[in-house]
PDBML (XML) file of the C-alpha atoms, coordinates in Angstrom:
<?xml version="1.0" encoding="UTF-8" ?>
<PDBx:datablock datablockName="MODEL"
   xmlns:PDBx="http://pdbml.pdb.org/schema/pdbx-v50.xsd"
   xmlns:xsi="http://www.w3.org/2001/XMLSchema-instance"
   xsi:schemaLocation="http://pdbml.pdb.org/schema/pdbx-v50.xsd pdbx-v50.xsd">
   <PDBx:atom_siteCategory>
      <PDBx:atom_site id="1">
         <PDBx:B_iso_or_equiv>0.00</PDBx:B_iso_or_equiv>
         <PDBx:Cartn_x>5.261</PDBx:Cartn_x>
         <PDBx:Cartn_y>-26.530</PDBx:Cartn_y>
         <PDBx:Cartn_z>15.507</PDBx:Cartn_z>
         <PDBx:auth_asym_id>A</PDBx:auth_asym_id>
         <PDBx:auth_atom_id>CA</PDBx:auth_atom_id>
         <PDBx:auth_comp_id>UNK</PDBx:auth_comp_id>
         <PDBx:auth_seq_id>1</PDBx:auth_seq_id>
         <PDBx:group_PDB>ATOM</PDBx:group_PDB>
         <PDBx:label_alt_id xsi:nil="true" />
         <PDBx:label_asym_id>A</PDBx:label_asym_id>
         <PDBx:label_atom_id>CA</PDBx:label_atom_id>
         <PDBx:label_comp_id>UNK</PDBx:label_comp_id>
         <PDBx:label_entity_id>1</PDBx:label_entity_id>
         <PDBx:label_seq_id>1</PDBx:label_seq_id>
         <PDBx:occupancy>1.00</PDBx:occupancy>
         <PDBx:pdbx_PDB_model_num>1</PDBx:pdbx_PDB_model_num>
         <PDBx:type_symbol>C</PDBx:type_symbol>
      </PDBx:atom_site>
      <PDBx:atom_site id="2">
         <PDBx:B_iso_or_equiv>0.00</PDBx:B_iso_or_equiv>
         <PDBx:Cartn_x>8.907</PDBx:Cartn_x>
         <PDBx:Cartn_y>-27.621</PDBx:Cartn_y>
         <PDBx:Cartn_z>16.523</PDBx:Cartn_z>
         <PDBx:auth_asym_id>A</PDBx:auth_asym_id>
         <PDBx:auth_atom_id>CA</PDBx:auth_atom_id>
         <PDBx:auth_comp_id>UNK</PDBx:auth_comp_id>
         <PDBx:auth_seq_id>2</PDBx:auth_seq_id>
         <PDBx:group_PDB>ATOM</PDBx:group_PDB>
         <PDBx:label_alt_id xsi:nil="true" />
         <PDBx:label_asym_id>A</PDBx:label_asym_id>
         <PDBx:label_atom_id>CA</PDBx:label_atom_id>
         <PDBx:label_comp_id>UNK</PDBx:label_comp_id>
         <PDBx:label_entity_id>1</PDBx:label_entity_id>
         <PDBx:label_seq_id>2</PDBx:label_seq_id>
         <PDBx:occupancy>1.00</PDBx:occupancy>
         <PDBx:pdbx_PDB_model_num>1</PDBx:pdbx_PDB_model_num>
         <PDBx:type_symbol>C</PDBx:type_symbol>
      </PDBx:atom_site>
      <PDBx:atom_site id="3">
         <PDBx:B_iso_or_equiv>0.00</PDBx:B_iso_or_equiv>
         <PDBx:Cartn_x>10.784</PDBx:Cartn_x>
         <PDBx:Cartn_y>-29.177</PDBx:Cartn_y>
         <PDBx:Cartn_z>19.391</PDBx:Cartn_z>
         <PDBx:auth_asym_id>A</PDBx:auth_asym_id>
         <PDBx:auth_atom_id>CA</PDBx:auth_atom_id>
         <PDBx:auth_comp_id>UNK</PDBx:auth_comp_id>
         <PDBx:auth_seq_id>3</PDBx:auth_seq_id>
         <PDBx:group_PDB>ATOM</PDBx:group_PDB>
         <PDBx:label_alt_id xsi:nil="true" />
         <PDBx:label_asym_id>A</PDBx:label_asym_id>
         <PDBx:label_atom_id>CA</PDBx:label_atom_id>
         <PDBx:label_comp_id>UNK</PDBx:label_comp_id>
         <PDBx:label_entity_id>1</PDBx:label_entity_id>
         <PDBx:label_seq_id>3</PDBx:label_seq_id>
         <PDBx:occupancy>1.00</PDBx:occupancy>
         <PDBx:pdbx_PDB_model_num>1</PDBx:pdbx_PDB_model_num>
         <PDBx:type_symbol>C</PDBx:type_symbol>
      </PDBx:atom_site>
      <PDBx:atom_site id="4">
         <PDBx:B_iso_or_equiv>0.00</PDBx:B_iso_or_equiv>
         <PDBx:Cartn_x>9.886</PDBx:Cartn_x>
         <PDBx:Cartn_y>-32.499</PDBx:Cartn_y>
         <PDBx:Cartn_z>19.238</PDBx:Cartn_z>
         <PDBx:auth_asym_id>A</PDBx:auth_asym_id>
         <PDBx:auth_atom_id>CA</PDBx:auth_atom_id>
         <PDBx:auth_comp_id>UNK</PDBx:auth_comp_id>
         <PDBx:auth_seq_id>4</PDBx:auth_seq_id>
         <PDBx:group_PDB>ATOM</PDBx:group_PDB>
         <PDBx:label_alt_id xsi:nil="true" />
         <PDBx:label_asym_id>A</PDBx:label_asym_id>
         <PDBx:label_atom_id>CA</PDBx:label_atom_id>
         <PDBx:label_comp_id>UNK</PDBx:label_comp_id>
         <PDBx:label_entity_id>1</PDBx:label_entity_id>
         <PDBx:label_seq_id>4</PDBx:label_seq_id>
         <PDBx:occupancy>1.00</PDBx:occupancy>
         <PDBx:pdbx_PDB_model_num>1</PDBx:pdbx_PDB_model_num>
         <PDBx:type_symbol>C</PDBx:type_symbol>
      </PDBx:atom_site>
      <PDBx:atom_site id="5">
         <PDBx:B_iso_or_equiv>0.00</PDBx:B_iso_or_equiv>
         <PDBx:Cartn_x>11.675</PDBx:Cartn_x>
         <PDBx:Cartn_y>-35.396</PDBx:Cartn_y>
         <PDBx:Cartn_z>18.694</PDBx:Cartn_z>
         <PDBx:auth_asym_id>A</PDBx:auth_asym_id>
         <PDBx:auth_atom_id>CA</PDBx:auth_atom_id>
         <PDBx:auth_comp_id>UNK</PDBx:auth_comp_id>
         <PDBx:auth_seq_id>5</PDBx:auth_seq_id>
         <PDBx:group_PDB>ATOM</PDBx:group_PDB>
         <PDBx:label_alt_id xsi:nil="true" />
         <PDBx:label_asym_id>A</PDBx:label_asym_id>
         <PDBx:label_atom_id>CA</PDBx:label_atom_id>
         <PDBx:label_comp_id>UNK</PDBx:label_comp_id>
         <PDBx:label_entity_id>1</PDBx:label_entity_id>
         <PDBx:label_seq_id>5</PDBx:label_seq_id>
         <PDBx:occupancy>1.00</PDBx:occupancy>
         <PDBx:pdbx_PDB_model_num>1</PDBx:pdbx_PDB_model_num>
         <PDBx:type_symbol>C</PDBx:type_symbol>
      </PDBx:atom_site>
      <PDBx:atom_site id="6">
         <PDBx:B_iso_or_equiv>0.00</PDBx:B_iso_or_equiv>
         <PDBx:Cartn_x>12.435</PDBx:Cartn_x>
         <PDBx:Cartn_y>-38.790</PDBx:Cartn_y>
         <PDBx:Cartn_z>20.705</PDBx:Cartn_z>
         <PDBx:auth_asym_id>A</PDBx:auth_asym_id>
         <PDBx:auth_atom_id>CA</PDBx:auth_atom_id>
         <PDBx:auth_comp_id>UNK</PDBx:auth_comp_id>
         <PDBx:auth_seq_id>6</PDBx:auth_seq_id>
         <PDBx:group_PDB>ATOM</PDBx:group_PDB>
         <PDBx:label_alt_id xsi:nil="true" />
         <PDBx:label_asym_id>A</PDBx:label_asym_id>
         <PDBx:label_atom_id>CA</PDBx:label_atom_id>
         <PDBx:label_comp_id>UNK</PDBx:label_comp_id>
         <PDBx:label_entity_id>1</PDBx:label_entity_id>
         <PDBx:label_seq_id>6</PDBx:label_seq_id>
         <PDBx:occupancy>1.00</PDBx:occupancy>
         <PDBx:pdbx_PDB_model_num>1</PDBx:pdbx_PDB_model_num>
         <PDBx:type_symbol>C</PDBx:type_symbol>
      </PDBx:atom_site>
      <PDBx:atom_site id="7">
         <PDBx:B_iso_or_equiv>0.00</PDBx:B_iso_or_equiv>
         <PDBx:Cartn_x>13.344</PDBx:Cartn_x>
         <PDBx:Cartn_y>-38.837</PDBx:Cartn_y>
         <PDBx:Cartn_z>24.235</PDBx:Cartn_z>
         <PDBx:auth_asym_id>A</PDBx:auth_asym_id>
         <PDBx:auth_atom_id>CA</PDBx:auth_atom_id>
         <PDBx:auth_comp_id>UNK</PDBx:auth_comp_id>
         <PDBx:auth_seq_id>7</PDBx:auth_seq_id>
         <PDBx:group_PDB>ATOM</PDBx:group_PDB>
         <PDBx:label_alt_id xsi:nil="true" />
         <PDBx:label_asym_id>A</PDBx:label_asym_id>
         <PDBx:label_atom_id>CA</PDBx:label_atom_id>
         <PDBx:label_comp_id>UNK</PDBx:label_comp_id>
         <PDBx:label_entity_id>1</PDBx:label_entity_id>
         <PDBx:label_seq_id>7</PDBx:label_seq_id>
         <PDBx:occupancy>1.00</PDBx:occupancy>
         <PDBx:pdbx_PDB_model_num>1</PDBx:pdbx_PDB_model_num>
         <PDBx:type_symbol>C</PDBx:type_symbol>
      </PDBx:atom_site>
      <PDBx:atom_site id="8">
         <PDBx:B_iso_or_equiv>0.00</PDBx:B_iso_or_equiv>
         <PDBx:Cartn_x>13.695</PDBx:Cartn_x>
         <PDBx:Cartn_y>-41.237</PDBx:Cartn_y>
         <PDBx:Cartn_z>27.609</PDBx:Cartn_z>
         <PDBx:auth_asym_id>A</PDBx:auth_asym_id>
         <PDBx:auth_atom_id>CA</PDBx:auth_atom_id>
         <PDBx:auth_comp_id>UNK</PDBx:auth_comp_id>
         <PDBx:auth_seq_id>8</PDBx:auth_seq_id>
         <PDBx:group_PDB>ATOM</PDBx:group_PDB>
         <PDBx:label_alt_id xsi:nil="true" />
         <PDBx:label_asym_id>A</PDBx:label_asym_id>
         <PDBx:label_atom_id>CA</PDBx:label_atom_id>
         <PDBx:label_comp_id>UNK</PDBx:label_comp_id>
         <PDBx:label_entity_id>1</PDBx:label_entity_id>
         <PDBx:label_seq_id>8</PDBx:label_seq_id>
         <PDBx:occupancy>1.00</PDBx:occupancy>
         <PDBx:pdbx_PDB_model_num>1</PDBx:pdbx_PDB_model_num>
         <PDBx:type_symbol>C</PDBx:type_symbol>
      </PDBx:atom_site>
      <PDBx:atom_site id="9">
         <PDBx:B_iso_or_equiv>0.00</PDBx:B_iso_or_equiv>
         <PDBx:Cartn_x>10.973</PDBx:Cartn_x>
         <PDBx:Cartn_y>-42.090</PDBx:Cartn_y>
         <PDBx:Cartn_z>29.932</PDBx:Cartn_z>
         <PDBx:auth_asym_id>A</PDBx:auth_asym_id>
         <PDBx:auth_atom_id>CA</PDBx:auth_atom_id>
         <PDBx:auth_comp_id>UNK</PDBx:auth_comp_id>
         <PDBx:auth_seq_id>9</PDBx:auth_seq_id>
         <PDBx:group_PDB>ATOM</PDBx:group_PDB>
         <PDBx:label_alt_id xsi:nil="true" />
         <PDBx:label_asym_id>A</PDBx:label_asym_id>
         <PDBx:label_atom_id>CA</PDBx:label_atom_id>
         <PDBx:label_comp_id>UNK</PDBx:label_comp_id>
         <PDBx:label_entity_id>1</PDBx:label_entity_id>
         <PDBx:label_seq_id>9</PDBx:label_seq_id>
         <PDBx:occupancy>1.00</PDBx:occupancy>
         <PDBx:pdbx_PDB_model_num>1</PDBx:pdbx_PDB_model_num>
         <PDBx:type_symbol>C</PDBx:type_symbol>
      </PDBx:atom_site>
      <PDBx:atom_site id="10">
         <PDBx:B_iso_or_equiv>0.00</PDBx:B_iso_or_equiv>
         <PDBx:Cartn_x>10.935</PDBx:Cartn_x>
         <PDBx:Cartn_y>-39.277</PDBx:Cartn_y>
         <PDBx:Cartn_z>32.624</PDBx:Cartn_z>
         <PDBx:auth_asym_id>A</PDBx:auth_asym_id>
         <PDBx:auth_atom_id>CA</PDBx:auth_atom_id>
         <PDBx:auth_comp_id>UNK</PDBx:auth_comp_id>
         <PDBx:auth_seq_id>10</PDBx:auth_seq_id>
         <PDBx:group_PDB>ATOM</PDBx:group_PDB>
         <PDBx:label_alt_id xsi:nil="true" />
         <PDBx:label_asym_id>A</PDBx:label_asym_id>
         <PDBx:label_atom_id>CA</PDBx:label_atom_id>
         <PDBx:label_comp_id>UNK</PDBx:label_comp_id>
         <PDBx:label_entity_id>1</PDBx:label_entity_id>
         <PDBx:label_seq_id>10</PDBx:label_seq_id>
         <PDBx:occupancy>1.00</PDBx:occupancy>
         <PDBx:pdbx_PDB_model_num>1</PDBx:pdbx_PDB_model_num>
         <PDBx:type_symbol>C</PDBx:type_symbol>
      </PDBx:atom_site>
      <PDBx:atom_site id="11">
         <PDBx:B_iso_or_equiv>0.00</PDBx:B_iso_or_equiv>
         <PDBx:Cartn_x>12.589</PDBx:Cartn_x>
         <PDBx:Cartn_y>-36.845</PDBx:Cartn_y>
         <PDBx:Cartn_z>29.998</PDBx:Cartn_z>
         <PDBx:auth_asym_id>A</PDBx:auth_asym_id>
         <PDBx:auth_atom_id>CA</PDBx:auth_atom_id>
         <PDBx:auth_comp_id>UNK</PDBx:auth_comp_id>
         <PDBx:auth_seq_id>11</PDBx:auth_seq_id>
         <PDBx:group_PDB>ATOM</PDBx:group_PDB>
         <PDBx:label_alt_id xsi:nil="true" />
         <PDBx:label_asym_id>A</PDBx:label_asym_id>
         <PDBx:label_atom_id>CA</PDBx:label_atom_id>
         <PDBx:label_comp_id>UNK</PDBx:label_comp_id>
         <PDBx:label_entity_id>1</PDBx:label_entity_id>
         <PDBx:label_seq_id>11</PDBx:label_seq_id>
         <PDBx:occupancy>1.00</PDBx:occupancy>
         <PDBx:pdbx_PDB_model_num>1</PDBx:pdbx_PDB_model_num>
         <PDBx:type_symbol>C</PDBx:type_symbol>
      </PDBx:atom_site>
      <PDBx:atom_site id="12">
         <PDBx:B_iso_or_equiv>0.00</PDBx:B_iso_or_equiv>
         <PDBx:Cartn_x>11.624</PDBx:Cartn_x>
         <PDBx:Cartn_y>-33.054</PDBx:Cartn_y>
         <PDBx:Cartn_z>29.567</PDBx:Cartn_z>
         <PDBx:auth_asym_id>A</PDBx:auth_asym_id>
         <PDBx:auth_atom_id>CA</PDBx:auth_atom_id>
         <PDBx:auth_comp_id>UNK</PDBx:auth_comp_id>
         <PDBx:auth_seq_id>12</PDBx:auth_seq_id>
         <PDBx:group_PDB>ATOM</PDBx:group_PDB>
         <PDBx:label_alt_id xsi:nil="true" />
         <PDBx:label_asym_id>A</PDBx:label_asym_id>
         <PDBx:label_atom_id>CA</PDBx:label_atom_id>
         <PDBx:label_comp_id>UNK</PDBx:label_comp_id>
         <PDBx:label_entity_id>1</PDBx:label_entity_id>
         <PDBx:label_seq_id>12</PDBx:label_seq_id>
         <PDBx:occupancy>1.00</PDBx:occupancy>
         <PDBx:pdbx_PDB_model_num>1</PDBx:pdbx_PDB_model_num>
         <PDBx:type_symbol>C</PDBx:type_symbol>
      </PDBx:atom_site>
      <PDBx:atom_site id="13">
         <PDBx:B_iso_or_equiv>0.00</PDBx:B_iso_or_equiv>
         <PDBx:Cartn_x>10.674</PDBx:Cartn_x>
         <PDBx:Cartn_y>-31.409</PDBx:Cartn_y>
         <PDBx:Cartn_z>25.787</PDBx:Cartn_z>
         <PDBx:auth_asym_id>A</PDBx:auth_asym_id>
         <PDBx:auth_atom_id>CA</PDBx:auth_atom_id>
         <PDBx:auth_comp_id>UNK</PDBx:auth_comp_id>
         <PDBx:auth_seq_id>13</PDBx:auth_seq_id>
         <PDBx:group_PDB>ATOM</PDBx:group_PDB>
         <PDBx:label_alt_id xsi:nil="true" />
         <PDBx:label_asym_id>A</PDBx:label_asym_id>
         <PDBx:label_atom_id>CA</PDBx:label_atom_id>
         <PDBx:label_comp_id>UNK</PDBx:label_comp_id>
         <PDBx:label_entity_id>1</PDBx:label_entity_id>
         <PDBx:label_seq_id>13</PDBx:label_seq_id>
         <PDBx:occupancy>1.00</PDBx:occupancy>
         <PDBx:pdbx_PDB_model_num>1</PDBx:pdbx_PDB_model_num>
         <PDBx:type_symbol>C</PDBx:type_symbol>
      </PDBx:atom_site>
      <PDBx:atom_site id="14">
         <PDBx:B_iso_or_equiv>0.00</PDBx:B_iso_or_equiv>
         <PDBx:Cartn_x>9.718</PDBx:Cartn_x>
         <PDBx:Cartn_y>-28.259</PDBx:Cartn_y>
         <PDBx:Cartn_z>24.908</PDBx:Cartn_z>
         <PDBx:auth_asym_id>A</PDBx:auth_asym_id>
         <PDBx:auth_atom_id>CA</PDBx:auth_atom_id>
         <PDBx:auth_comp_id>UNK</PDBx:auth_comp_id>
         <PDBx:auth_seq_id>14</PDBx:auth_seq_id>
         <PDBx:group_PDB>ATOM</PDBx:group_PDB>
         <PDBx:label_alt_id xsi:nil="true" />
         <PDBx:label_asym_id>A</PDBx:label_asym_id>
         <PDBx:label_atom_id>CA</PDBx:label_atom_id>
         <PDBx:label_comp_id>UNK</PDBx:label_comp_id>
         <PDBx:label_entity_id>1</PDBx:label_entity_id>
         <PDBx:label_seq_id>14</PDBx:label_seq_id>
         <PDBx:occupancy>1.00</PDBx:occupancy>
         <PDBx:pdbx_PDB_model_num>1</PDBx:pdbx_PDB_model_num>
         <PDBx:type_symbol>C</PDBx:type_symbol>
      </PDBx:atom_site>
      <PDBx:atom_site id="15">
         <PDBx:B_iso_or_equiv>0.00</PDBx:B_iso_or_equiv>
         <PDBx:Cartn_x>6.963</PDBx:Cartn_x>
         <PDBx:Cartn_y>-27.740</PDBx:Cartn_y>
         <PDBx:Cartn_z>22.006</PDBx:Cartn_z>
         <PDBx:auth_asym_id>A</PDBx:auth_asym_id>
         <PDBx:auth_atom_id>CA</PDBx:auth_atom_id>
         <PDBx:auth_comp_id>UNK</PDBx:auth_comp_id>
         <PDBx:auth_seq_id>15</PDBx:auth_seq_id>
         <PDBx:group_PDB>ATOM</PDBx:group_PDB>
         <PDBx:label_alt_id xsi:nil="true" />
         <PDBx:label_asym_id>A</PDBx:label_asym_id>
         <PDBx:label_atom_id>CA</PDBx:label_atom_id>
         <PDBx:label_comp_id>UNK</PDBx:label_comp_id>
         <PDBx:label_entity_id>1</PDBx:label_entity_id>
         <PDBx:label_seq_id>15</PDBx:label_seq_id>
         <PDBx:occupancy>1.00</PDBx:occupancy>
         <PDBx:pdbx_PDB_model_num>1</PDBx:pdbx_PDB_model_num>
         <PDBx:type_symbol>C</PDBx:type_symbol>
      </PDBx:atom_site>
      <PDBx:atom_site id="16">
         <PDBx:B_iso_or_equiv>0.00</PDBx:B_iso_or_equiv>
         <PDBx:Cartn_x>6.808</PDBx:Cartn_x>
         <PDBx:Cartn_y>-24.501</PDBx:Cartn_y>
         <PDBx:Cartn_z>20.274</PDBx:Cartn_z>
         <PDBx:auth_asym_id>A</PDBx:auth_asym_id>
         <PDBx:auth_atom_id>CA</PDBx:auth_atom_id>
         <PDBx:auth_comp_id>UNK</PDBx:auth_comp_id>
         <PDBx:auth_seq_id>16</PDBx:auth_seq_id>
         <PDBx:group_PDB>ATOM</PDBx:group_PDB>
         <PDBx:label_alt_id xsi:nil="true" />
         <PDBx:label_asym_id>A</PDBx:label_asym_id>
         <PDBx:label_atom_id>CA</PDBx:label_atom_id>
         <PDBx:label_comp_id>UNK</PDBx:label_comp_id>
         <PDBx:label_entity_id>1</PDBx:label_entity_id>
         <PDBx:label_seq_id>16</PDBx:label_seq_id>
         <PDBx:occupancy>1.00</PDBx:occupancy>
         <PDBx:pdbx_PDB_model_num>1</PDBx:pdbx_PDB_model_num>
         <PDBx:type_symbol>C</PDBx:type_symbol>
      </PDBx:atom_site>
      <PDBx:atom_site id="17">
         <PDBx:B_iso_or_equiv>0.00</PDBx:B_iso_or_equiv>
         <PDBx:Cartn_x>4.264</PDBx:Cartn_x>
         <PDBx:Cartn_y>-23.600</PDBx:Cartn_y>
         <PDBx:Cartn_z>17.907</PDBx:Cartn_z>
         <PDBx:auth_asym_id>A</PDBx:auth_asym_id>
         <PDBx:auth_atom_id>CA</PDBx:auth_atom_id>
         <PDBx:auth_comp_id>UNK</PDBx:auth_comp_id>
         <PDBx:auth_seq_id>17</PDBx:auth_seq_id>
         <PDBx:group_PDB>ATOM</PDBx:group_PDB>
         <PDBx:label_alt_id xsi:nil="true" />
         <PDBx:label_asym_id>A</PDBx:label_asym_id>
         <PDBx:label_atom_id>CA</PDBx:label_atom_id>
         <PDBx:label_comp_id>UNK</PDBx:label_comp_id>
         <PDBx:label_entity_id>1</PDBx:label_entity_id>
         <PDBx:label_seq_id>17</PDBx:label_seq_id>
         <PDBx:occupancy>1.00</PDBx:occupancy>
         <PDBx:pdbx_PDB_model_num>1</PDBx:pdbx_PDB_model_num>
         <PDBx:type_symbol>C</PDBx:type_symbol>
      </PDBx:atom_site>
      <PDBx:atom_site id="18">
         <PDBx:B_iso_or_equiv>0.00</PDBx:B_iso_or_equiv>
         <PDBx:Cartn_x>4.833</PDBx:Cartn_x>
         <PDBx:Cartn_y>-20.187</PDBx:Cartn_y>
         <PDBx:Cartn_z>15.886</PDBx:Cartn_z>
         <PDBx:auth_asym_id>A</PDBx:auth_asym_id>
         <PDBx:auth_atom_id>CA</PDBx:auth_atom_id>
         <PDBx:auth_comp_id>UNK</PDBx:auth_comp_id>
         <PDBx:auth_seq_id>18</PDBx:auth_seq_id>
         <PDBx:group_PDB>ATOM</PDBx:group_PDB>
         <PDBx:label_alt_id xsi:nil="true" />
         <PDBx:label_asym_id>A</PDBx:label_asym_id>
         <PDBx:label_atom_id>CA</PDBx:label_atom_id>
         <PDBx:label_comp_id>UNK</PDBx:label_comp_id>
         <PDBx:label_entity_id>1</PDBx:label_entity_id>
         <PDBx:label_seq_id>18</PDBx:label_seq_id>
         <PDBx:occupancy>1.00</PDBx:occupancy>
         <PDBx:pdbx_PDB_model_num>1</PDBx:pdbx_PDB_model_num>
         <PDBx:type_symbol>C</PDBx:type_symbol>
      </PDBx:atom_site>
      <PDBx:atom_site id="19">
         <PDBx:B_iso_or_equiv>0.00</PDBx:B_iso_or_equiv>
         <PDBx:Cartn_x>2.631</PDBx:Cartn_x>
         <PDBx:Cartn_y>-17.483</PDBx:Cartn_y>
         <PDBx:Cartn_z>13.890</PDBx:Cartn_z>
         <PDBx:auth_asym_id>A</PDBx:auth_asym_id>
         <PDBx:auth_atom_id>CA</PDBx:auth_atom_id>
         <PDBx:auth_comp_id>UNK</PDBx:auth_comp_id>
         <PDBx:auth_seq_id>19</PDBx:auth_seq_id>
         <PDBx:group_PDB>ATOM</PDBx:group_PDB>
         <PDBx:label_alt_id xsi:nil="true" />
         <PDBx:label_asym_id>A</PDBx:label_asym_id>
         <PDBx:label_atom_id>CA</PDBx:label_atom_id>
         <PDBx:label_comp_id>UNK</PDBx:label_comp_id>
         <PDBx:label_entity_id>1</PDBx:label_entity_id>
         <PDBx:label_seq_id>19</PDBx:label_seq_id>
         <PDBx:occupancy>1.00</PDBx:occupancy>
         <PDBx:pdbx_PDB_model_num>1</PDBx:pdbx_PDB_model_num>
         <PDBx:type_symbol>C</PDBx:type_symbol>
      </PDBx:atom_site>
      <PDBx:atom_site id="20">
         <PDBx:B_iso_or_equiv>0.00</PDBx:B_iso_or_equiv>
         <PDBx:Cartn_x>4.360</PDBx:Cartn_x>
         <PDBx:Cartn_y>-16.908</PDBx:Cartn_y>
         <PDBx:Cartn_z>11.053</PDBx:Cartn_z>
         <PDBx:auth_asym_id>A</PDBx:auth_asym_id>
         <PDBx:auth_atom_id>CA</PDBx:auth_atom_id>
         <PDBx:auth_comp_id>UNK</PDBx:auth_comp_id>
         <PDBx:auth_seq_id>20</PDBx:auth_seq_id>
         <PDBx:group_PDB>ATOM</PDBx:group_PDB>
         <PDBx:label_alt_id xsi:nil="true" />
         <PDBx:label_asym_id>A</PDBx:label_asym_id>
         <PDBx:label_atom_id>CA</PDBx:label_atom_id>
         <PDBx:label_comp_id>UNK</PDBx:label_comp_id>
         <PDBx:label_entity_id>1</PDBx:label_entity_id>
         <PDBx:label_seq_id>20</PDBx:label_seq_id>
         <PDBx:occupancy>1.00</PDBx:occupancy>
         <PDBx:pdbx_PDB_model_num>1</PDBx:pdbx_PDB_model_num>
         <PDBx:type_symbol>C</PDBx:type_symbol>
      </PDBx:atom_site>
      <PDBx:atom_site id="21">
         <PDBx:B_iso_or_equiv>0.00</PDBx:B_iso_or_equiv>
         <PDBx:Cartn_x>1.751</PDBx:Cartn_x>
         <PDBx:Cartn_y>-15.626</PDBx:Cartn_y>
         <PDBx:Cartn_z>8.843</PDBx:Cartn_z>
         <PDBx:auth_asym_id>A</PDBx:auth_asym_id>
         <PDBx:auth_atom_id>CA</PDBx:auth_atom_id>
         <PDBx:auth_comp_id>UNK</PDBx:auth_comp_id>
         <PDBx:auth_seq_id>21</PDBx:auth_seq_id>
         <PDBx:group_PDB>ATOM</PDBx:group_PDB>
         <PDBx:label_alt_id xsi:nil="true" />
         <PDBx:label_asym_id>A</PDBx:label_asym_id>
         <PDBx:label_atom_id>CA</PDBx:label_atom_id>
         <PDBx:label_comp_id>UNK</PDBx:label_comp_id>
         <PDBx:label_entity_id>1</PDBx:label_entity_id>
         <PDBx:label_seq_id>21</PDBx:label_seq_id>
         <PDBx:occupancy>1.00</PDBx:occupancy>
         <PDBx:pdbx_PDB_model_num>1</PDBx:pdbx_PDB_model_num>
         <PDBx:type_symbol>C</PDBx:type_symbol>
      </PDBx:atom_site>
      <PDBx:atom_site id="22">
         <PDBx:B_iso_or_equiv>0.00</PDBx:B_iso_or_equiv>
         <PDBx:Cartn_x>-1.364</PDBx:Cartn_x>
         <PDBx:Cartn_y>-13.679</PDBx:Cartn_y>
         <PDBx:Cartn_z>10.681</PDBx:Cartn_z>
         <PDBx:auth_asym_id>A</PDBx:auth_asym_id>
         <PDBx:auth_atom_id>CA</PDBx:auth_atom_id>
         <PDBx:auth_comp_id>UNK</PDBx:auth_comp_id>
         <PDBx:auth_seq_id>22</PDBx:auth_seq_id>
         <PDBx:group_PDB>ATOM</PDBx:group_PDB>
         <PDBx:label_alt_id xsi:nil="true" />
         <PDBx:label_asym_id>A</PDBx:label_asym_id>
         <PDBx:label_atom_id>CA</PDBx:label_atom_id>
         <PDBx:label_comp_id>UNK</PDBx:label_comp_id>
         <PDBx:label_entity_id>1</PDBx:label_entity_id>
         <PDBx:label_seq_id>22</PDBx:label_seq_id>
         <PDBx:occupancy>1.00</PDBx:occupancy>
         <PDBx:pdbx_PDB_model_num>1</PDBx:pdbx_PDB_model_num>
         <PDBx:type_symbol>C</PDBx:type_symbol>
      </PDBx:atom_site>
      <PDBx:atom_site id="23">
         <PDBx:B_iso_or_equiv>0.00</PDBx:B_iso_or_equiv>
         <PDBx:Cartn_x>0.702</PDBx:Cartn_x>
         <PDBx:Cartn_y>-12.821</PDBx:Cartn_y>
         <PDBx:Cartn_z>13.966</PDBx:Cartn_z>
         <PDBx:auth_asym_id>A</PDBx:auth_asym_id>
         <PDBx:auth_atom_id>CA</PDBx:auth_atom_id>
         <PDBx:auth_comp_id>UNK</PDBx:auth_comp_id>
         <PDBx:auth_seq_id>23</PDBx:auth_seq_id>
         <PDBx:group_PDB>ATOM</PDBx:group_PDB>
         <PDBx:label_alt_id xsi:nil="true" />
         <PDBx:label_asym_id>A</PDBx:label_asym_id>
         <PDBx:label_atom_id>CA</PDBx:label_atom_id>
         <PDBx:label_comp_id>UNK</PDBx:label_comp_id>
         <PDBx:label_entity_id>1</PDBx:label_entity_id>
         <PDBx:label_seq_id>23</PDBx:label_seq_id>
         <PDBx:occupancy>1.00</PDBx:occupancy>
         <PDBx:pdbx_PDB_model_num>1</PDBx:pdbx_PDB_model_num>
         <PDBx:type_symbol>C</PDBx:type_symbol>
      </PDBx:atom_site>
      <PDBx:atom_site id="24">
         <PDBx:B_iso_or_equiv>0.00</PDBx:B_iso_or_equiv>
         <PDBx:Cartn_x>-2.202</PDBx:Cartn_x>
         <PDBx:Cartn_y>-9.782</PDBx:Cartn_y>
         <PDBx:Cartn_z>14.732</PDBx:Cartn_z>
         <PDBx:auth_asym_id>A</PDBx:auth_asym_id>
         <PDBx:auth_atom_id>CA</PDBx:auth_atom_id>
         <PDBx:auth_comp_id>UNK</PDBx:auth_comp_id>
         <PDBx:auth_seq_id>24</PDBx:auth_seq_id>
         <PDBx:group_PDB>ATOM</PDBx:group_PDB>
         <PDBx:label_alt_id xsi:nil="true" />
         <PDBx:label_asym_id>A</PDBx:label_asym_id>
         <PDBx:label_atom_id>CA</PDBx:label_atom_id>
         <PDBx:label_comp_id>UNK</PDBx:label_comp_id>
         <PDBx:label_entity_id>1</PDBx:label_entity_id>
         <PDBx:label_seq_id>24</PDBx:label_seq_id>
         <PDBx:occupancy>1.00</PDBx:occupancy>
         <PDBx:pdbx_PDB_model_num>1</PDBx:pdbx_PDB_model_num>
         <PDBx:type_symbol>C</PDBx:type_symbol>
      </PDBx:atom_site>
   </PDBx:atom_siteCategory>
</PDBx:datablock>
């Protein structure tokens, strides 16, 4: 996973969470 982090009330993030072993 990535992307996360600290942000404001009413704020926007984007999570990502990535295959890197086993992507079939």
């Amino acid at each position: 996973e990535s992307g996360g982090g600290l942000v404001q009330a009413g704020g926007s993030l984007r999570l990502s969470c990535a295959a890197s072993r086993g992507t079939y």
